[in-house]
Protein backbone atom coordinates (compact mmCIF):
# COMPACT_ATOMS: atom_id res chain seq x y z
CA UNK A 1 47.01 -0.30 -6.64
CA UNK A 2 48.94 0.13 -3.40
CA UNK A 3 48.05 -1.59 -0.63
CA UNK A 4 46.99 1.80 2.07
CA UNK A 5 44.56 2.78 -0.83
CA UNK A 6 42.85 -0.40 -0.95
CA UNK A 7 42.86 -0.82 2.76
CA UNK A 8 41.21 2.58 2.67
CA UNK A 9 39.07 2.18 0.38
CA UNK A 10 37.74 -1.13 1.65
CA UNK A 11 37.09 0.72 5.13
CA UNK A 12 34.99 3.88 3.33
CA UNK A 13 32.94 0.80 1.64
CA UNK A 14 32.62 -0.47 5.09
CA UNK A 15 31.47 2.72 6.62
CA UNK A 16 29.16 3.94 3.75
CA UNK A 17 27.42 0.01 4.06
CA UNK A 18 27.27 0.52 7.85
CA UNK A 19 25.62 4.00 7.47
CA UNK A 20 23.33 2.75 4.41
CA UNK A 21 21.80 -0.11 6.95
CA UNK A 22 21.29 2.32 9.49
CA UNK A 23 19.45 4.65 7.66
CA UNK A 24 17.49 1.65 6.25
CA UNK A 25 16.82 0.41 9.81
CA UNK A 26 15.88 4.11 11.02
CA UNK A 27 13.77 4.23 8.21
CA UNK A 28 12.08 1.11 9.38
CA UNK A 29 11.26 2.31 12.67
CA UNK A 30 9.12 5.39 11.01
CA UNK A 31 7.09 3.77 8.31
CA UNK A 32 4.18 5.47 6.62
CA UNK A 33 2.42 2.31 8.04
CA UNK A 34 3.04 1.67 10.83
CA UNK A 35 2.78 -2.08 11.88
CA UNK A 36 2.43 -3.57 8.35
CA UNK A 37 6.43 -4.26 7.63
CA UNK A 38 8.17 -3.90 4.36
CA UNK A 39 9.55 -6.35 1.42
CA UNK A 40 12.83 -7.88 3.91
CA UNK A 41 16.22 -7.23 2.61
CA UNK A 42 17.84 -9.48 0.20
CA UNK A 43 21.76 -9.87 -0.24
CA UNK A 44 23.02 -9.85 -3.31
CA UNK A 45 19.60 -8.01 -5.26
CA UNK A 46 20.17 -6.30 -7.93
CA UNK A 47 17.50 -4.12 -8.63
CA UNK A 48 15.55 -1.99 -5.64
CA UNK A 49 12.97 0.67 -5.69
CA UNK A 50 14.32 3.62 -7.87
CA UNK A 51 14.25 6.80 -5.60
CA UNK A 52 14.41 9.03 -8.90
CA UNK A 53 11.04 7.82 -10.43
CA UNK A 54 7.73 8.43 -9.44
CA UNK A 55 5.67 4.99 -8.94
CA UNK A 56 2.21 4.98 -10.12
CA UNK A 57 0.36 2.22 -9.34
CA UNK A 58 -3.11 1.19 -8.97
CA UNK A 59 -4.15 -1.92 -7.21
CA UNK A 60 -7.21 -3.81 -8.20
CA UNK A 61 -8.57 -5.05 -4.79
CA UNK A 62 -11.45 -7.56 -6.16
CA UNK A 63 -11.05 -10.36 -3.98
CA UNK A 64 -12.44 -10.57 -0.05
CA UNK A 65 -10.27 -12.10 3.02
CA UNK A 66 -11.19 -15.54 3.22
CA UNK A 67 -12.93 -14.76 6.71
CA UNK A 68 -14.81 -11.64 7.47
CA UNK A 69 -12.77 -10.99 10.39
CA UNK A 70 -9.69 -11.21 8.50
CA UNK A 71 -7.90 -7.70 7.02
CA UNK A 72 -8.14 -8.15 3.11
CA UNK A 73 -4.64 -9.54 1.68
CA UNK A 74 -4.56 -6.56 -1.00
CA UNK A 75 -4.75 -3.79 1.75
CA UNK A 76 -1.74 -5.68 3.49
CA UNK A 77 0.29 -6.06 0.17
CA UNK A 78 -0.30 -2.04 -0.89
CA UNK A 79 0.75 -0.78 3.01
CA UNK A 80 4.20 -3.34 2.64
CA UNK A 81 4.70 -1.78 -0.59
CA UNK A 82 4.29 1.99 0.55
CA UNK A 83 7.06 1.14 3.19
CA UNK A 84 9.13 -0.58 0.90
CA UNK A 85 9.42 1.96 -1.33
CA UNK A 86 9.79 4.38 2.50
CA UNK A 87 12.38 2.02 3.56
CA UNK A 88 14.63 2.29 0.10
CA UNK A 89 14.55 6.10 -0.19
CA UNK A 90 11.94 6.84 -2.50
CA UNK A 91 10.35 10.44 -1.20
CA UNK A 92 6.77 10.64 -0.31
CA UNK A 93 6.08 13.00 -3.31
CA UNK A 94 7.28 10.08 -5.15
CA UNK A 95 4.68 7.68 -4.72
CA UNK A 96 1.25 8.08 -6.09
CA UNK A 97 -0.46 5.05 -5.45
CA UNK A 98 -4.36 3.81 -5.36
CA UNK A 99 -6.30 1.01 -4.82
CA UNK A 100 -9.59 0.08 -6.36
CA UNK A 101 -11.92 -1.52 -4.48
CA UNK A 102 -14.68 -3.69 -5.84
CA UNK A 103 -16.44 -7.50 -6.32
CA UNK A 104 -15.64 -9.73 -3.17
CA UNK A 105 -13.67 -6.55 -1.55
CA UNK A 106 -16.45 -3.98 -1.05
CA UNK A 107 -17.93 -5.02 2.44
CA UNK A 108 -14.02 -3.65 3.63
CA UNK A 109 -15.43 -0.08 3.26
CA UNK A 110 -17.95 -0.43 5.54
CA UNK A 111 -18.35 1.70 9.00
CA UNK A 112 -18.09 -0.90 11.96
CA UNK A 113 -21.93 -0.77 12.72
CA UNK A 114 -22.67 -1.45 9.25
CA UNK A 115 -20.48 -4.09 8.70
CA UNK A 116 -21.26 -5.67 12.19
CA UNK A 117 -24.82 -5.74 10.60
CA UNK A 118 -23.33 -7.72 7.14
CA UNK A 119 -20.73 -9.99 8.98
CA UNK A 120 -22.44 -11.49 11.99
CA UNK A 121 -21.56 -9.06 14.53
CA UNK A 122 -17.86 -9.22 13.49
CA UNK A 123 -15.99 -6.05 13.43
CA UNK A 124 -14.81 -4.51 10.34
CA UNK A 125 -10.89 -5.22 10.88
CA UNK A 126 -10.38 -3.11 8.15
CA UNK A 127 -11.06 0.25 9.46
CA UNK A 128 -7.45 1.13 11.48
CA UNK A 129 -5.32 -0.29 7.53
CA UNK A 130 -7.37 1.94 5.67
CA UNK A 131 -7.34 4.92 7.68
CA UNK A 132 -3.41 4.54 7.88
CA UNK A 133 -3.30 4.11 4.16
CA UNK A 134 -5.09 6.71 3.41
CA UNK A 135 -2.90 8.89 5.93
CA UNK A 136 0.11 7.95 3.99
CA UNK A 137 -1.35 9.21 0.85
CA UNK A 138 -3.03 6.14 -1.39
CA UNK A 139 -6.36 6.76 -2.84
CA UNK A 140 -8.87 4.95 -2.16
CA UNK A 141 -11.88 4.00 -4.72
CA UNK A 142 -14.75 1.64 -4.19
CA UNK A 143 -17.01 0.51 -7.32
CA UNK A 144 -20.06 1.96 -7.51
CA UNK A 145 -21.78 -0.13 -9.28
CA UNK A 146 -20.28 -2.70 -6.53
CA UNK A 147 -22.09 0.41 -3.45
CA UNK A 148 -25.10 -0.25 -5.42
CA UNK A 149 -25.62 -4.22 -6.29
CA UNK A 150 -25.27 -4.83 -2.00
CA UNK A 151 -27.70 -1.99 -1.49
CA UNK A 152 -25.35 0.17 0.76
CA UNK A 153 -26.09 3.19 1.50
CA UNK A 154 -23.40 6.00 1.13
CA UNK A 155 -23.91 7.30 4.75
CA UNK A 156 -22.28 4.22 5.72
CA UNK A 157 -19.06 3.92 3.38
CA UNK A 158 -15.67 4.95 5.45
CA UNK A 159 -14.80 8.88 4.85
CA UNK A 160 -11.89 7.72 3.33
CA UNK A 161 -12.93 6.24 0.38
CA UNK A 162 -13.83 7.90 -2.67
CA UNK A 163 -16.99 6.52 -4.87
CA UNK A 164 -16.53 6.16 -8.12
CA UNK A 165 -19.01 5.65 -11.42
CA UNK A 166 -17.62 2.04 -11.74
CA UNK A 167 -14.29 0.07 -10.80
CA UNK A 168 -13.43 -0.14 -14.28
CA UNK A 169 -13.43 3.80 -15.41
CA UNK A 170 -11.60 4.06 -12.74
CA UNK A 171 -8.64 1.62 -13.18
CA UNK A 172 -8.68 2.29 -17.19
CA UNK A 173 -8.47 6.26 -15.86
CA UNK A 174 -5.50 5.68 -13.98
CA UNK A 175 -3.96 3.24 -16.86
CA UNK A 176 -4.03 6.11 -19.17
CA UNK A 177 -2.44 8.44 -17.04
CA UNK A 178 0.73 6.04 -16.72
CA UNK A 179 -0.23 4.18 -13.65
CA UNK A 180 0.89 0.27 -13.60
CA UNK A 181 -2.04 -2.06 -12.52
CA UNK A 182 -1.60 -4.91 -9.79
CA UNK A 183 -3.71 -7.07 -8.84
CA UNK A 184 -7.04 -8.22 -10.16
């Protein structure tokens, strides 16, 4: 190989790398959530979100934040996935994702007043994660037989989640129609 062509090609490598990381790092700056960050870069991976596939996945949110005025841990790993998979390229009609919510988790679907009520006066820090979640497209289930067993009352379950039957027809539903389950 003669030397101009290598030097060449070295400096379109160069450029396309430069222009990859700045569409990464635009792409950073508009994330479907806003404020929740994405999986960091690593050198050397080998294997990154496919932008050809569409994900599936269904997260099993059972478990509560240790502290009621603490965002649950399983809302915070679903929004850094959605902008992972917005930061690597993978289109928006390419990501079908839901989360479950049940067990320990269901006080995070509370209106503030409600929760306030359950929680000591402590708002529900929930609210603003869910509401962008649910902007950026993830369904959002809560158990009903969860809604039931702490006596809540419908009127006061966020407009943005959907009440199902019972946390488990609801993950085996998406199972069956190819969706990957996380979590549990």
């Amino acid at each position: 190989m003669n030397k101009k062509f290598s030097a060449t090609r070295n400096l379109c490598f160069l450029f396309l790398l430069g222009v990859s990381s700045l569409s990464l790092a635009q792409t950073d700056s508009v994330m479907p959530i806003p404020g929740a960050g994405a999986a960091r870069d690593v050198p050397g991976a080998v294997l990154y979100p496919n932008q050809e596939i569409v994900h599936r996945v269904v997260f099993d949110a059972a478990r509560g934040a240790a502290n009621s005025d603490e965002i649950n841990p399983m809302l915070q790993a679903v929004a850094r996935y959605v902008n992972t998979l917005a930061t690597y390229g993978v289109p928006e009609e390419n990501r079908e994702i839901a989360i479950v919510i049940h067990q320990g988790a269901t006080s995070i679907i509370l209106q503030n007043e409600e929760y306030q009520a359950r929680n000591n006066g402590a708002d529900n820090p929930n609210i603003a994660l869910i509401r962008a979640l649910d902007e950026a497209g993830v369904k959002l289930h809560v158990c009903g037989q969860a809604v039931l067993g702490n006596n809540i009352d419908t009127d006061t379950i966020l407009s943005e989640i959907q009440v199902d039957l019972w946390a488990l027809t609801t993950i085996i539903d998406y199972q069956q129609r190819g969706f990957v389950l996380i979590g549990g």
